[in-house]
C-alpha atoms as a PDB file:
ATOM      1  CA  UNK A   1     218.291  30.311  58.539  1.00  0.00           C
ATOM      2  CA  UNK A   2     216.333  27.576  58.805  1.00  0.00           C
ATOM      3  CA  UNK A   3     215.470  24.353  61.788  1.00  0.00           C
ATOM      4  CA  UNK A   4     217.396  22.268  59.749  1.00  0.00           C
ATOM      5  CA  UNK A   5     220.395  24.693  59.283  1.00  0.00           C
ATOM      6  CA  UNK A   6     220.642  25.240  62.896  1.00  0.00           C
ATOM      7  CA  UNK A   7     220.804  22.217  63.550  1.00  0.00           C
ATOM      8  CA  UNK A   8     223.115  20.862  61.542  1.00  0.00           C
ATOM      9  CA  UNK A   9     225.343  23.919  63.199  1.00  0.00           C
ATOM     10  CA  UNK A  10     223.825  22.897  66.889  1.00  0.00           C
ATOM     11  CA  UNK A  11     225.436  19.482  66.053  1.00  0.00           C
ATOM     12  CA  UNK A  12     228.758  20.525  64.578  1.00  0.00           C
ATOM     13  CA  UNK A  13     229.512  23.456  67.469  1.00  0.00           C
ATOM     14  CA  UNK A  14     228.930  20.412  69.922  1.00  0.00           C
ATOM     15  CA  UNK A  15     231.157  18.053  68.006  1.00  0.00           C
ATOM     16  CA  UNK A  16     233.770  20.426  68.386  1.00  0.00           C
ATOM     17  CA  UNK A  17     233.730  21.879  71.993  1.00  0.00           C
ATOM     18  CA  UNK A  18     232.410  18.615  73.746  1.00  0.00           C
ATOM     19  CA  UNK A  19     228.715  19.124  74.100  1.00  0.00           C
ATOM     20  CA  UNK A  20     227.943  21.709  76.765  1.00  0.00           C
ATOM     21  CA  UNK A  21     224.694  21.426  78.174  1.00  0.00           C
ATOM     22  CA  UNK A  22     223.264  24.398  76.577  1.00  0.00           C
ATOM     23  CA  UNK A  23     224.178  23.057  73.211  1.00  0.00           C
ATOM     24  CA  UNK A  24     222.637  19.699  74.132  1.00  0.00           C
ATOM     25  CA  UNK A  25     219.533  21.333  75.104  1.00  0.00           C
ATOM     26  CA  UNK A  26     219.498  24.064  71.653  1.00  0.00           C
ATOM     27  CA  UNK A  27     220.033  20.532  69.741  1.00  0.00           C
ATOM     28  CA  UNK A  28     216.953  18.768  71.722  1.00  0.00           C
ATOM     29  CA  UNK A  29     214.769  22.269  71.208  1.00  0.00           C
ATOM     30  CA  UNK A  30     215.465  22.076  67.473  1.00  0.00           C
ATOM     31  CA  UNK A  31     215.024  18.791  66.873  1.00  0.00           C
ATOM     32  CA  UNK A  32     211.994  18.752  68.046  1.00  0.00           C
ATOM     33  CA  UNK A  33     210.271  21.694  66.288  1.00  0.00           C
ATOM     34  CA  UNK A  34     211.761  19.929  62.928  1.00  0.00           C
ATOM     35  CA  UNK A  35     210.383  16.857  64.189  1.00  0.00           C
ATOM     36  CA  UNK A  36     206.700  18.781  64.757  1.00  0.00           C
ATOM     37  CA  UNK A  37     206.995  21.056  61.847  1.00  0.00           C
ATOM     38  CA  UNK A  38     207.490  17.798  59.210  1.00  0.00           C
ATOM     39  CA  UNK A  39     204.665  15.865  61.323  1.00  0.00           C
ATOM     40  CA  UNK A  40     202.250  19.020  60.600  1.00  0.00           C
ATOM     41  CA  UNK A  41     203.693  18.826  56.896  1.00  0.00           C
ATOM     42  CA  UNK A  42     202.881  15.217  56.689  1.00  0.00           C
ATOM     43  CA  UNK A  43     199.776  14.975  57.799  1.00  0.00           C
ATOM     44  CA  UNK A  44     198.415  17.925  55.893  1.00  0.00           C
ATOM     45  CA  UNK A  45     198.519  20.423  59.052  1.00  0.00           C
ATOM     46  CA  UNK A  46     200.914  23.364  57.964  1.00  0.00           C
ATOM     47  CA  UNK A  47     198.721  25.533  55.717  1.00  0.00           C
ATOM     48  CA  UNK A  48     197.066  28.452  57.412  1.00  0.00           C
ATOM     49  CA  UNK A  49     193.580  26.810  57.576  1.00  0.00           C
ATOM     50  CA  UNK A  50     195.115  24.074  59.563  1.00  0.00           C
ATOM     51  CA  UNK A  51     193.551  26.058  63.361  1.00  0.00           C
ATOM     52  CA  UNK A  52     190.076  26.008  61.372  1.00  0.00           C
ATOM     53  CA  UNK A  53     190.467  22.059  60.106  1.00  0.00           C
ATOM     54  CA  UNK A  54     191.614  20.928  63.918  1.00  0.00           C
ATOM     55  CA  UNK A  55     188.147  23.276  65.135  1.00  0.00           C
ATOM     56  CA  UNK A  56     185.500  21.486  62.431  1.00  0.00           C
ATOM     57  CA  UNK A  57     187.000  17.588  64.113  1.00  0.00           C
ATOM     58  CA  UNK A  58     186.788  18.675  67.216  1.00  0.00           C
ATOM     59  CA  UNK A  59     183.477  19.846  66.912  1.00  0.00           C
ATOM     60  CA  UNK A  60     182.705  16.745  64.853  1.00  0.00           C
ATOM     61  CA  UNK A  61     184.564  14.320  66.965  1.00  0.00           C
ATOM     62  CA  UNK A  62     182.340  16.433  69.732  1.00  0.00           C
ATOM     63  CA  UNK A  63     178.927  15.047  67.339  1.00  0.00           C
ATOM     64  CA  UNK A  64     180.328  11.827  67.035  1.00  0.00           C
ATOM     65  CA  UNK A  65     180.714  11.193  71.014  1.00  0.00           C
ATOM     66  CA  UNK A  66     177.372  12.794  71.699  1.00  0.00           C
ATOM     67  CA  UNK A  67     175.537  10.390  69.243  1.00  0.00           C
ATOM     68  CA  UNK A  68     177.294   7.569  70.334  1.00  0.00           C
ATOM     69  CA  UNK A  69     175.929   7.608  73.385  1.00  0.00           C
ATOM     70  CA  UNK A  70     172.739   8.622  72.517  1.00  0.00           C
ATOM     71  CA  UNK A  71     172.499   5.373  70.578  1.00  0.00           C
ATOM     72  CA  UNK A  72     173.754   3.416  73.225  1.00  0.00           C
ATOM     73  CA  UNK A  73     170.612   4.929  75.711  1.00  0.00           C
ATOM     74  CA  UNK A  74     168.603   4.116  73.118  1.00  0.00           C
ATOM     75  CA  UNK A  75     169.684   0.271  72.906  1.00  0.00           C
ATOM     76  CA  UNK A  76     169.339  -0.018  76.765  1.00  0.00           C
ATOM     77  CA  UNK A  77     166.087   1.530  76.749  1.00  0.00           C
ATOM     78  CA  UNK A  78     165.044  -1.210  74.066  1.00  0.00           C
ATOM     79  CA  UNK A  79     166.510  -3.936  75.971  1.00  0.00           C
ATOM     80  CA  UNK A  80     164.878  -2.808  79.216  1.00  0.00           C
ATOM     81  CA  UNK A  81     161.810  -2.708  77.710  1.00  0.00           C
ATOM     82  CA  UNK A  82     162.042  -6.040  75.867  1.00  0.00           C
ATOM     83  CA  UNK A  83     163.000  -7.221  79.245  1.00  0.00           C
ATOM     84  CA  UNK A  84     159.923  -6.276  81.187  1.00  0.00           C
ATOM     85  CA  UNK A  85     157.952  -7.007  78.574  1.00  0.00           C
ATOM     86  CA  UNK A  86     159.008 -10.566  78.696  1.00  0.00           C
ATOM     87  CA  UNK A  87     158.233 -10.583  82.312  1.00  0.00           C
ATOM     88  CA  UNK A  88     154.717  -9.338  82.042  1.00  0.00           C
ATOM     89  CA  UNK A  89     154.255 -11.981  79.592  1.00  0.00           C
ATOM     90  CA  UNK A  90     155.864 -14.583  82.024  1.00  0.00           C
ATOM     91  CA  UNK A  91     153.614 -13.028  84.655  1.00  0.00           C
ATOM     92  CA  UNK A  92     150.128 -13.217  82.991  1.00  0.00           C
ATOM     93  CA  UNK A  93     151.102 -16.809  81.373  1.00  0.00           C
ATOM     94  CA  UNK A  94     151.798 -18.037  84.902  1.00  0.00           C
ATOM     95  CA  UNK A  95     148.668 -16.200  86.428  1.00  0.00           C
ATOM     96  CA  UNK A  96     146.553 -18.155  83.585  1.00  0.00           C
ATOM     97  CA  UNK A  97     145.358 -14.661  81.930  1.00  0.00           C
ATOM     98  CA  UNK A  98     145.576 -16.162  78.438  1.00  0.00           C
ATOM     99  CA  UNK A  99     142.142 -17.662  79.257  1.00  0.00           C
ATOM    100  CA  UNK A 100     140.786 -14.523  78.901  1.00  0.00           C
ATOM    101  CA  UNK A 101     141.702 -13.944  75.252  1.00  0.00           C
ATOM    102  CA  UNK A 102     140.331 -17.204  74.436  1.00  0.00           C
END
């Protein structure tokens, strides 16, 4: 028997003796793992490589993060230095050392 059999039984035993509170929760339970089990189907998860596929993007959302940030280190460092060098330039201009590479 399948999630979708049970189910449909779940529902019809609690259509016909009220809805008990174990049969509410059995219909929840089911539900669910349908729900999950076509969600895995639709999105391509449901083979038996599927614990393999989910490993390789974690380890390349893992990659992904680590760059990312490695990049943005390097565009701070840039900017710092950009930065300073602008004020050394400020600095000698305003000290009058560009007479000396005249």
């Amino acid at each position: 028997m399948n999630n979708e059999d049970m189910l449909a039984r779940l529902v019809a035993q609690s259509a016909s003796d009220g809805g008990d509170l174990v049969t509410l929760r059995a219909i929840v339970e089911e539900a669910s793992e349908l729900g999950a089990q076509r969600m895995l189907e639709h999105v391509g998860l449901d083979d038996l490589s599927a614990a393999e596929d989910l490993s390789e993007l974690r380890e390349l959302l893992k990659a992904w993060r680590v760059a990312k940030a490695s990049a943005q280190r390097a565009v701070v460092t840039w900017i710092l230095r950009g930065a300073l060098a602008l004020l050394l330039l400020g600095l000698a201009v305003r000290l009058g050392l560009t007479e000396l590479l005249r």
